[in-house]
PDB file of N, CA and C in Angstrom:
ATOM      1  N   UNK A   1     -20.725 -15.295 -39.244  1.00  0.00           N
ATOM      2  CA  UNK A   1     -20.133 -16.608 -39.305  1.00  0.00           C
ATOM      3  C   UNK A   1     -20.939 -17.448 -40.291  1.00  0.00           C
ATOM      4  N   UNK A   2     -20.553 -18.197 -41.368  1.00  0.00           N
ATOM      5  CA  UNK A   2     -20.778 -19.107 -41.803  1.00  0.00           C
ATOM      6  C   UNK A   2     -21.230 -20.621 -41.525  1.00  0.00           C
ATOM      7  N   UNK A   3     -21.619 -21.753 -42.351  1.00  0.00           N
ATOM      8  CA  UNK A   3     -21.664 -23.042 -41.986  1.00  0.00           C
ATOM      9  C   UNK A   3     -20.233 -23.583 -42.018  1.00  0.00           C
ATOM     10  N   UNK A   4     -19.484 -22.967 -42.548  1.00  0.00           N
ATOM     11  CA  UNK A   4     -18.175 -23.703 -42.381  1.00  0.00           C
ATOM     12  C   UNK A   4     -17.386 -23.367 -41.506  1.00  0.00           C
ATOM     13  N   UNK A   5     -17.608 -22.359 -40.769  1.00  0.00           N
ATOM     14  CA  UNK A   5     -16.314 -21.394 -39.161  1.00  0.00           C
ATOM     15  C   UNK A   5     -15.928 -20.540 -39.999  1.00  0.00           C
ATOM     16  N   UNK A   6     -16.412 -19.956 -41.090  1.00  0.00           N
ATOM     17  CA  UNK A   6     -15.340 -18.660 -41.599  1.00  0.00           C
ATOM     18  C   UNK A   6     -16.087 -17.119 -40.915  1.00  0.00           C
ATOM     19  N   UNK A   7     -15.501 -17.193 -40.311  1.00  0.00           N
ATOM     20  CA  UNK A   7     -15.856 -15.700 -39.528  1.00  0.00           C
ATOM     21  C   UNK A   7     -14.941 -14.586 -40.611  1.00  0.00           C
ATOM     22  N   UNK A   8     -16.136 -13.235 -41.068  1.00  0.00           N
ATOM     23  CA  UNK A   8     -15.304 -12.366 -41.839  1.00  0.00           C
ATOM     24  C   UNK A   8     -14.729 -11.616 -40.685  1.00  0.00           C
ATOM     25  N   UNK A   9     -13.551 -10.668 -41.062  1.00  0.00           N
ATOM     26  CA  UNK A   9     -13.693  -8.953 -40.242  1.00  0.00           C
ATOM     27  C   UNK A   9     -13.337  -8.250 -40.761  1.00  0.00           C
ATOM     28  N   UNK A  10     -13.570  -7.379 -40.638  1.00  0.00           N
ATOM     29  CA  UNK A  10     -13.298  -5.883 -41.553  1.00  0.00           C
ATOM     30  C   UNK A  10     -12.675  -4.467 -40.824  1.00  0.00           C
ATOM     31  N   UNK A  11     -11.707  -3.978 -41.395  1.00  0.00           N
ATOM     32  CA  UNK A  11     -11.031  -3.030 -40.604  1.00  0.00           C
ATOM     33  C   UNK A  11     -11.826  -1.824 -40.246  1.00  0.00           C
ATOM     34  N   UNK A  12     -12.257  -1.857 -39.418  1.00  0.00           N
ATOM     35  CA  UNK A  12     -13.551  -0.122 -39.621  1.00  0.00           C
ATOM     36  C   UNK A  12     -12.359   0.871 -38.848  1.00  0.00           C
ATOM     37  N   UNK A  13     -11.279   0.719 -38.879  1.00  0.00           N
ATOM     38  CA  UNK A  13     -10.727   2.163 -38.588  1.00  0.00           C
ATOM     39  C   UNK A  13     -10.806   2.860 -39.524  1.00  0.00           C
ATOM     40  N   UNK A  14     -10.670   2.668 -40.784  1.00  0.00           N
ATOM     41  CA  UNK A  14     -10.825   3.519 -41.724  1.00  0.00           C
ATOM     42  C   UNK A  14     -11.890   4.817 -41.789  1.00  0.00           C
ATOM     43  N   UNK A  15     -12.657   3.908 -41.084  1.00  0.00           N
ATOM     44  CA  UNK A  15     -14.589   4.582 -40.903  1.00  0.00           C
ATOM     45  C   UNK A  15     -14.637   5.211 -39.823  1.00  0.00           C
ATOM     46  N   UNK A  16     -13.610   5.609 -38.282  1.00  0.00           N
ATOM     47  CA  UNK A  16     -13.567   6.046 -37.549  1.00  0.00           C
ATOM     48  C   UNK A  16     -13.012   7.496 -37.373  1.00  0.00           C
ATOM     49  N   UNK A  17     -13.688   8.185 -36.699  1.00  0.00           N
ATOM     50  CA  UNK A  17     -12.389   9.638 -36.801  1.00  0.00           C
ATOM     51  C   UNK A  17     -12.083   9.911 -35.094  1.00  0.00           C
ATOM     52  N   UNK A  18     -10.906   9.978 -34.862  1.00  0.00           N
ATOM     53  CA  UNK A  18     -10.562   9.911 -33.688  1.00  0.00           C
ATOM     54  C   UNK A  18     -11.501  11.541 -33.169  1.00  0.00           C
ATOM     55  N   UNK A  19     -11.581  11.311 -32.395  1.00  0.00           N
ATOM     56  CA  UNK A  19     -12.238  12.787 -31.173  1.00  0.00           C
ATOM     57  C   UNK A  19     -11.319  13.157 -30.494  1.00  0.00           C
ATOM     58  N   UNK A  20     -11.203  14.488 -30.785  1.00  0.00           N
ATOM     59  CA  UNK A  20     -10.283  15.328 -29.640  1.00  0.00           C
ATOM     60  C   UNK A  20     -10.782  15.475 -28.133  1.00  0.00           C
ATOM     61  N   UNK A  21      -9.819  15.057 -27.094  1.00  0.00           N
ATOM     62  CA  UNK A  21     -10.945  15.099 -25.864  1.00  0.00           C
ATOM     63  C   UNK A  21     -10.832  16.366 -25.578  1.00  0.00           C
ATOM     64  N   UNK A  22     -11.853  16.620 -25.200  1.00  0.00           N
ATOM     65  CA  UNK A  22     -12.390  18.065 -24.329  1.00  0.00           C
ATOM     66  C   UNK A  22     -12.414  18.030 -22.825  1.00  0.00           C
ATOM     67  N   UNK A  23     -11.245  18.796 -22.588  1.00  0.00           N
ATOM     68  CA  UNK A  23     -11.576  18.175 -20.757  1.00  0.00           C
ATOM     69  C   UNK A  23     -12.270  20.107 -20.372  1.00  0.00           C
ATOM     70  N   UNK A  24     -13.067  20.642 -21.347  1.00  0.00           N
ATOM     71  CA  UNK A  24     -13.917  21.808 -20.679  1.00  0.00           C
ATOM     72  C   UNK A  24     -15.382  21.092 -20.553  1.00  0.00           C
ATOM     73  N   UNK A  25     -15.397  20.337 -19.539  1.00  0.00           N
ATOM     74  CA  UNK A  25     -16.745  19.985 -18.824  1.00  0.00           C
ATOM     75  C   UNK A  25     -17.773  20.384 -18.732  1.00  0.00           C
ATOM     76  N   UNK A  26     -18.021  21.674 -18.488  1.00  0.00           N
ATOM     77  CA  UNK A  26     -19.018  22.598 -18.470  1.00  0.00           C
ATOM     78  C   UNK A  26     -19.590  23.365 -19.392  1.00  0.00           C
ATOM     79  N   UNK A  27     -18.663  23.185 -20.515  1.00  0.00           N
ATOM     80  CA  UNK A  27     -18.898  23.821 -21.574  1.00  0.00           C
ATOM     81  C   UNK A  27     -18.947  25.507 -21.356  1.00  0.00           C
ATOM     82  N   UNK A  28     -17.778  26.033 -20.302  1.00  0.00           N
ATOM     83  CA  UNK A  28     -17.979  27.746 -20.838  1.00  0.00           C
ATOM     84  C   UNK A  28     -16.638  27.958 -21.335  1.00  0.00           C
ATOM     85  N   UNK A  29     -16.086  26.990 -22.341  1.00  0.00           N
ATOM     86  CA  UNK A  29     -15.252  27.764 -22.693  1.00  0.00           C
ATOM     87  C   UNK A  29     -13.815  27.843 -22.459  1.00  0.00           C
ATOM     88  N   UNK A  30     -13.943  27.070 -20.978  1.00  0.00           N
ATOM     89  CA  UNK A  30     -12.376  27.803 -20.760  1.00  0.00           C
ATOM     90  C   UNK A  30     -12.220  26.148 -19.477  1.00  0.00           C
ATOM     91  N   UNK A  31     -11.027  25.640 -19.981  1.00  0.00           N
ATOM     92  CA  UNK A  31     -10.729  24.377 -18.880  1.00  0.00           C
ATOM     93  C   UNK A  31     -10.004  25.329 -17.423  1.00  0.00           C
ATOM     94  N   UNK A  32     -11.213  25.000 -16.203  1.00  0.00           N
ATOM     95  CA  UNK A  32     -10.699  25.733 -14.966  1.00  0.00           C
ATOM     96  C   UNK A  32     -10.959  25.166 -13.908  1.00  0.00           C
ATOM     97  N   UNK A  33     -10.782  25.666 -12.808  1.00  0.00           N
ATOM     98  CA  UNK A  33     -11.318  24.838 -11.297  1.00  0.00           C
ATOM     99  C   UNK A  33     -12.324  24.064 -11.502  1.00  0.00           C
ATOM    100  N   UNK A  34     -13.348  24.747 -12.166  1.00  0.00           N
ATOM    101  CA  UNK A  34     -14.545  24.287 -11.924  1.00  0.00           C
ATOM    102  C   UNK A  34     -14.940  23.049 -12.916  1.00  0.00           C
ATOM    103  N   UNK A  35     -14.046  22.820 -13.952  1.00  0.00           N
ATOM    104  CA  UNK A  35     -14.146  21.242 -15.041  1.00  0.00           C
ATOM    105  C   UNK A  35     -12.979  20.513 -13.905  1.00  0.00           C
ATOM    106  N   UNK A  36     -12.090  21.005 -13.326  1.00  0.00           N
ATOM    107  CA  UNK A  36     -11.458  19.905 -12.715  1.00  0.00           C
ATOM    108  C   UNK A  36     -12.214  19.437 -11.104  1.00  0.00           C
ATOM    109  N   UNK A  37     -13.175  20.056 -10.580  1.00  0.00           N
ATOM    110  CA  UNK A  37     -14.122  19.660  -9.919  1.00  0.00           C
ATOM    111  C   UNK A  37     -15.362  18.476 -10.080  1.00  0.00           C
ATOM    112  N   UNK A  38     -15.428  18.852 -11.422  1.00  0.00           N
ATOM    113  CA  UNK A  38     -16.415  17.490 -11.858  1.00  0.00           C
ATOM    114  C   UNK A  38     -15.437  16.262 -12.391  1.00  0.00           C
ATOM    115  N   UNK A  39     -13.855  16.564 -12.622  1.00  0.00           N
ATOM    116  CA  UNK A  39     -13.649  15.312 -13.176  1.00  0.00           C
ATOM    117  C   UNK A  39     -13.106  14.856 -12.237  1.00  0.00           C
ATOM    118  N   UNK A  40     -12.758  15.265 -11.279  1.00  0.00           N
ATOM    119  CA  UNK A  40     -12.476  14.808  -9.860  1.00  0.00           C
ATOM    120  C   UNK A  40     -13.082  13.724  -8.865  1.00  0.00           C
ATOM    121  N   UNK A  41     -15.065  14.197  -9.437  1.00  0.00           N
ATOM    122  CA  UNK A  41     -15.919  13.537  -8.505  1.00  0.00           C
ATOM    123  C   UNK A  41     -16.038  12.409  -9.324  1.00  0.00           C
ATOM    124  N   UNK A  42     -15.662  12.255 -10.461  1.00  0.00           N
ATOM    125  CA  UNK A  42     -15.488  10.590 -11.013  1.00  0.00           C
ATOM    126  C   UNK A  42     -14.160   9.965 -11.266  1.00  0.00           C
ATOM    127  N   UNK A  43     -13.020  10.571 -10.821  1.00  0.00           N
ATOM    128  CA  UNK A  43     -11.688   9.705 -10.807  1.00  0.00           C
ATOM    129  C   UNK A  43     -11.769   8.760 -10.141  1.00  0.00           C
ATOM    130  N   UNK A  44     -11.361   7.738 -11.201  1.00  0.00           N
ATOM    131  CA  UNK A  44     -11.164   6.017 -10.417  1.00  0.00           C
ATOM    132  C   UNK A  44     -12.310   4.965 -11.209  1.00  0.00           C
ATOM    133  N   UNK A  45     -13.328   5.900 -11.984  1.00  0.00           N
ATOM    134  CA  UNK A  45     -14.521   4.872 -12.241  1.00  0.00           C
ATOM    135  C   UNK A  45     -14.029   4.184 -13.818  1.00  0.00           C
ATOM    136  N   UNK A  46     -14.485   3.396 -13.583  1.00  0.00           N
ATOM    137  CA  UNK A  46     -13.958   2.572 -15.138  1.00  0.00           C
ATOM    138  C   UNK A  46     -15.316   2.194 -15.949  1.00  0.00           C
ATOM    139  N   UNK A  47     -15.525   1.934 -17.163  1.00  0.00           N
ATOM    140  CA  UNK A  47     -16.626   1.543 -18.294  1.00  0.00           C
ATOM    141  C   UNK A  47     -17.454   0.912 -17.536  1.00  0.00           C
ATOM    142  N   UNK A  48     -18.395   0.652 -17.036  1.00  0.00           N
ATOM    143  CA  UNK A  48     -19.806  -0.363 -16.573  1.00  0.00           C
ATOM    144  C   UNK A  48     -20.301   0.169 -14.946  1.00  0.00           C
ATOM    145  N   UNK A  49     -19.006   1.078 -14.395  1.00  0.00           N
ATOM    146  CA  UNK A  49     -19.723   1.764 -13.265  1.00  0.00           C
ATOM    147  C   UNK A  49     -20.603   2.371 -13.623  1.00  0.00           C
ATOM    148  N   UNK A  50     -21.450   2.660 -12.555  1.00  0.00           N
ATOM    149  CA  UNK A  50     -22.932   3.418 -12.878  1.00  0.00           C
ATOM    150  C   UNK A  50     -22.967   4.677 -13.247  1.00  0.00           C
ATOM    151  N   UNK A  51     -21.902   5.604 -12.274  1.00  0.00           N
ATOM    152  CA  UNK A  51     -21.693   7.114 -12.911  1.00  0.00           C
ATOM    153  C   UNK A  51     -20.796   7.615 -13.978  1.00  0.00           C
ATOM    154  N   UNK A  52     -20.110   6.074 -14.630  1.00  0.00           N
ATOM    155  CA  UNK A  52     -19.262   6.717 -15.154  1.00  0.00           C
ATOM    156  C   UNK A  52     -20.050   6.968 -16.724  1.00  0.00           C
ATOM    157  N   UNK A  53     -19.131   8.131 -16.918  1.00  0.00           N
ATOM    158  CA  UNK A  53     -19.436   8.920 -18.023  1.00  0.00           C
ATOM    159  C   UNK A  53     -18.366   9.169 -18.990  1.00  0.00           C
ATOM    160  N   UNK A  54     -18.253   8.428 -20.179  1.00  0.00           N
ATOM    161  CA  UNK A  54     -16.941   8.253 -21.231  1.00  0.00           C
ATOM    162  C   UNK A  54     -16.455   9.826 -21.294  1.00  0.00           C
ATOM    163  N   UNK A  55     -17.174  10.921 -20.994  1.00  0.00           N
ATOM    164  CA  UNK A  55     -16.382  12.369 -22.018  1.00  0.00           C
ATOM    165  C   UNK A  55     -15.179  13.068 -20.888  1.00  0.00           C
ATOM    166  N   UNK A  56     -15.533  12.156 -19.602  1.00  0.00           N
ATOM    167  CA  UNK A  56     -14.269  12.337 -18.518  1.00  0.00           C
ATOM    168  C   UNK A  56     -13.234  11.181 -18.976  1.00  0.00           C
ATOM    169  N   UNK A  57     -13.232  10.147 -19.671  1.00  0.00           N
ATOM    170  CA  UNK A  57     -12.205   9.629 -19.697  1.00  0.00           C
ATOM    171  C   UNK A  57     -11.268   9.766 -21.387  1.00  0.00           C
ATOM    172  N   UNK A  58     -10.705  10.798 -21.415  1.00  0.00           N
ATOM    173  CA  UNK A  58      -9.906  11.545 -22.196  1.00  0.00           C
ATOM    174  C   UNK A  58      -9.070  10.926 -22.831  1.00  0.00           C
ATOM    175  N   UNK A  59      -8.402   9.654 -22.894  1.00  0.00           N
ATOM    176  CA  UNK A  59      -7.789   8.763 -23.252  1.00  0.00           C
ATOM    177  C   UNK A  59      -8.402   7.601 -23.620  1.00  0.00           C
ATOM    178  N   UNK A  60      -9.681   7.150 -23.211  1.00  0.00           N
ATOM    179  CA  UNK A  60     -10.239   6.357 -23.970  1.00  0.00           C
ATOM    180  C   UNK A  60     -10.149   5.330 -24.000  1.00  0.00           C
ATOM    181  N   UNK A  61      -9.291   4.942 -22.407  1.00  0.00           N
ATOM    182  CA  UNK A  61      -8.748   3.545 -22.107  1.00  0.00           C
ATOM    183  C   UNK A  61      -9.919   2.474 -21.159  1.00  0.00           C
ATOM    184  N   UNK A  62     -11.293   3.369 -20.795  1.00  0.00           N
ATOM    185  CA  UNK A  62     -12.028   3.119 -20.074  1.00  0.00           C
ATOM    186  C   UNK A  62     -12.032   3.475 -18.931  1.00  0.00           C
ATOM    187  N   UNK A  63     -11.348   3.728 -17.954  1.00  0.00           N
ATOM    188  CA  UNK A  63     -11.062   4.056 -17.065  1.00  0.00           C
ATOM    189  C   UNK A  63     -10.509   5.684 -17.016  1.00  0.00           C
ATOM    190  N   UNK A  64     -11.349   6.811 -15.737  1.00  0.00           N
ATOM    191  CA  UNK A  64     -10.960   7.965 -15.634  1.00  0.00           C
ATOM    192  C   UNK A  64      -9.974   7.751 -14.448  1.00  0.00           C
ATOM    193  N   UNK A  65      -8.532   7.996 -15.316  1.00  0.00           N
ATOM    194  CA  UNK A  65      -7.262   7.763 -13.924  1.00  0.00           C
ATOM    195  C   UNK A  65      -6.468   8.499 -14.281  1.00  0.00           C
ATOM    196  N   UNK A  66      -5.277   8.364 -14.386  1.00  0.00           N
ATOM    197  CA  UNK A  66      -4.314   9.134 -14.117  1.00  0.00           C
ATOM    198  C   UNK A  66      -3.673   9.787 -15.797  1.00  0.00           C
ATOM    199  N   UNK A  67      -4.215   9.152 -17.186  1.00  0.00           N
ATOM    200  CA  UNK A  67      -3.539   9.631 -18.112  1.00  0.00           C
ATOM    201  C   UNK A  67      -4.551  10.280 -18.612  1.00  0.00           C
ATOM    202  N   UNK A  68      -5.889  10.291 -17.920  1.00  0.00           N
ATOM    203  CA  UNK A  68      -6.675  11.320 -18.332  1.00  0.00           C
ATOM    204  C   UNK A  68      -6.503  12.557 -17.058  1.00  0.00           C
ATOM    205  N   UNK A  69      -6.023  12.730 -16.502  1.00  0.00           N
ATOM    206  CA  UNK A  69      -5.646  13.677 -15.368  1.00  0.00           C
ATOM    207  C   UNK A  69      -4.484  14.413 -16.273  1.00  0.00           C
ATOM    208  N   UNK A  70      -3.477  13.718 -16.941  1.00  0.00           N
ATOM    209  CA  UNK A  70      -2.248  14.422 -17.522  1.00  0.00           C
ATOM    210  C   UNK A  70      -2.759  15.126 -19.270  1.00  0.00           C
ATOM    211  N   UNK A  71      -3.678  14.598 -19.396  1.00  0.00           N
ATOM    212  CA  UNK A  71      -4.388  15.606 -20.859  1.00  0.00           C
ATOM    213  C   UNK A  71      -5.186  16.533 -20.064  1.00  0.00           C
ATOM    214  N   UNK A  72      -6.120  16.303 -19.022  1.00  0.00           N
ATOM    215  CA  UNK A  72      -6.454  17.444 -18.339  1.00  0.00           C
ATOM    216  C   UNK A  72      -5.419  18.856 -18.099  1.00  0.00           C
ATOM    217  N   UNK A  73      -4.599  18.204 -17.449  1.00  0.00           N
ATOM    218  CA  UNK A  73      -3.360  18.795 -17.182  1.00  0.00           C
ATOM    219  C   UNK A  73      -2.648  20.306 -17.717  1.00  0.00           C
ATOM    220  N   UNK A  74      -2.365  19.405 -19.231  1.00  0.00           N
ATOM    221  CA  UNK A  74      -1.837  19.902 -19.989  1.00  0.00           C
ATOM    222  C   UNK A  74      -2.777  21.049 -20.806  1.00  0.00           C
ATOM    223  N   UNK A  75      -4.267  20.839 -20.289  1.00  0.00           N
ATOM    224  CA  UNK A  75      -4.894  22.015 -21.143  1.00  0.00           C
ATOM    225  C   UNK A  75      -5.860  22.848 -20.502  1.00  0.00           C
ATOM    226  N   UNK A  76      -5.418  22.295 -18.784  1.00  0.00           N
ATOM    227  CA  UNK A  76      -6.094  23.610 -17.653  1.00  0.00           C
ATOM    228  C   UNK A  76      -5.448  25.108 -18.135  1.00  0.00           C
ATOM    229  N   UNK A  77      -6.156  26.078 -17.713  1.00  0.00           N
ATOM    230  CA  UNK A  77      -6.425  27.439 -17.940  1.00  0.00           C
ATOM    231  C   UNK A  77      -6.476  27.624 -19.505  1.00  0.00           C
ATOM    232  N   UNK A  78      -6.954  26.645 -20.478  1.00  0.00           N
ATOM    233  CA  UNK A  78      -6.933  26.927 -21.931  1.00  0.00           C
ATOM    234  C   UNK A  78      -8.183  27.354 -22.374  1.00  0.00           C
ATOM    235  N   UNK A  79      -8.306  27.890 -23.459  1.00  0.00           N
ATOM    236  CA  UNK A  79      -9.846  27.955 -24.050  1.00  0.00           C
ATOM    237  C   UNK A  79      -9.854  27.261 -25.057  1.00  0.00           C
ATOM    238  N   UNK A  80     -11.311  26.478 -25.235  1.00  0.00           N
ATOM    239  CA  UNK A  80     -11.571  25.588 -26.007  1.00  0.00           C
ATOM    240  C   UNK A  80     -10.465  25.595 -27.977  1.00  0.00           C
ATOM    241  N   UNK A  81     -10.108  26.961 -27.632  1.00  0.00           N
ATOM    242  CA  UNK A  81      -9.504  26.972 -29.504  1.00  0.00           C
ATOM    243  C   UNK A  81      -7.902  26.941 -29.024  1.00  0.00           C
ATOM    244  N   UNK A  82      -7.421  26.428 -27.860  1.00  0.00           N
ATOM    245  CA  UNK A  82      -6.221  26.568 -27.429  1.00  0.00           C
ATOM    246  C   UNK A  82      -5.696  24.899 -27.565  1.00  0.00           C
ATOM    247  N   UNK A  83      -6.622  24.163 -27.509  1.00  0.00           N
ATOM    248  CA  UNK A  83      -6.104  22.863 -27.127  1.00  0.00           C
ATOM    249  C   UNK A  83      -5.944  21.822 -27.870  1.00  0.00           C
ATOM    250  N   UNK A  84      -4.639  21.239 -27.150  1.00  0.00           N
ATOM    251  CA  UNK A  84      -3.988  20.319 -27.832  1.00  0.00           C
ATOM    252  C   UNK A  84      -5.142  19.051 -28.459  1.00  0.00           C
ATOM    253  N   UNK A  85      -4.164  18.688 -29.793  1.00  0.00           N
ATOM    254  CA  UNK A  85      -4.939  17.865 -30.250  1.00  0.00           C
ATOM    255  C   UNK A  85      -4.764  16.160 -29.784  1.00  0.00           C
ATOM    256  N   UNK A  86      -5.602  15.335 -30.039  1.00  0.00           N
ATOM    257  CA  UNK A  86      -5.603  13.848 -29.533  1.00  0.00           C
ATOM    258  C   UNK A  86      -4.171  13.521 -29.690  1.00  0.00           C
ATOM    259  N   UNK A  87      -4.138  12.519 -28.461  1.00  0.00           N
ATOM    260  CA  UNK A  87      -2.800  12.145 -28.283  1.00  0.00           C
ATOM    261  C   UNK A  87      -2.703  10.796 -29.338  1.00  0.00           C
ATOM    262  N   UNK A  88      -1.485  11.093 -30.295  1.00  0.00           N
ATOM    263  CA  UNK A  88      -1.057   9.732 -30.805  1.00  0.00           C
ATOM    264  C   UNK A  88       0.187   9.854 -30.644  1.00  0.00           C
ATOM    265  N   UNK A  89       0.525   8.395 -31.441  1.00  0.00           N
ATOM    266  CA  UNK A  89       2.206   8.675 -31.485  1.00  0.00           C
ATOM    267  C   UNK A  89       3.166   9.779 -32.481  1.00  0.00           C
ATOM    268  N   UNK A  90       2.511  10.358 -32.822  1.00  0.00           N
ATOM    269  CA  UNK A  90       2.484  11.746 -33.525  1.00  0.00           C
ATOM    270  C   UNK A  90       2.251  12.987 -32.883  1.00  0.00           C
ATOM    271  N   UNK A  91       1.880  12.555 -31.740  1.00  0.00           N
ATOM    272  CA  UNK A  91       1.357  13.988 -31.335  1.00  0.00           C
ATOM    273  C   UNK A  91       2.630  14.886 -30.913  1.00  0.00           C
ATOM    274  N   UNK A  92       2.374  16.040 -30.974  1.00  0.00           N
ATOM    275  CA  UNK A  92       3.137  17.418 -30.087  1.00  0.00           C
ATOM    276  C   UNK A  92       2.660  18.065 -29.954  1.00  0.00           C
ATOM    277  N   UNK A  93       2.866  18.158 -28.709  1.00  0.00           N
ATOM    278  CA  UNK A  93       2.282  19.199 -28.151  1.00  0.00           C
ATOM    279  C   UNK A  93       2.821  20.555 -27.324  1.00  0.00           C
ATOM    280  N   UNK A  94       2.597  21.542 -27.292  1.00  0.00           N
ATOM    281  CA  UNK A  94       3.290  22.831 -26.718  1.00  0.00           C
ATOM    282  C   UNK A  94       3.550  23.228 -25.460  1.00  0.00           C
ATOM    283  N   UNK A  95       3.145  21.974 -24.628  1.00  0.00           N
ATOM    284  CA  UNK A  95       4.239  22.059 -23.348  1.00  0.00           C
ATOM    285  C   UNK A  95       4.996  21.491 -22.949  1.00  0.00           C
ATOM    286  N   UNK A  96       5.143  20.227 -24.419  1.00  0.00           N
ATOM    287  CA  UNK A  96       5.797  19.362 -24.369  1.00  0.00           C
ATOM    288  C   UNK A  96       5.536  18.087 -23.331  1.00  0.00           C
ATOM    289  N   UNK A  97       4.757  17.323 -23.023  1.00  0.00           N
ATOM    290  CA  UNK A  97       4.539  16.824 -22.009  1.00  0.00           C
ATOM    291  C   UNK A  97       5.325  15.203 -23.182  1.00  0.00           C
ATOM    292  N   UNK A  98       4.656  15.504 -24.402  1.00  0.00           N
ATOM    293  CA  UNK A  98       4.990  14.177 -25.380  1.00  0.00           C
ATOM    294  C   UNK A  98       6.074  14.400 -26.631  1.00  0.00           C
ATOM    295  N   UNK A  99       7.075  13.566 -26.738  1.00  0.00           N
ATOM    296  CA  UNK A  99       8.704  14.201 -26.988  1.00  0.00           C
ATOM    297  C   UNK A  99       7.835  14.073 -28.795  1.00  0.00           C
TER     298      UNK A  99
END
């Protein structure tokens, strides 16, 4: 901000690259019981709770709820080179969940 109120801003999407979420938790590889066990024990927590942890919330809305449950969803029993990419309004995906 300036002496006169001119506040600049600048678009930094340009400078951003979206992240594909990974709902394989555990890192072996393969989204299964056992990643939907840990994202389970934090459904419901939103940005500033104490346990919450952004790489469970898959959508990126702050909150681990229900549209990160449906990208989970869509890429249980997959292996990490199987899965769908970030949801935009572009996206398709191969089980069709997004027209």
């Amino acid at each position: 901000m300036f002496g006169d109120s001119t506040v600049l801003l600048w678009d930094m999407s340009l400078y951003i690259t979206p992240q594909t979420p990974n709902p394989d938790f555990n890192g072996d590889s393969t989204v299964d019981f056992s990643d939907f066990l840990l994202f389970t024990s934090l459904f419901g927590l939103s940005r500033g709770d104490e346990q919450y942890d952004a790489k469970y919330d898959l959508d990126g809305d702050g909150t681990i709820g229900f549209g990160d449950f449906l990208i989970f969803g869509r890429s249980f029993g997959k292996k990490d080179n199987e899965l769908c990419p970030p949801v935009t309004s572009k996206t398709v995906c191969s089980i069709g969940l997004y027209p």
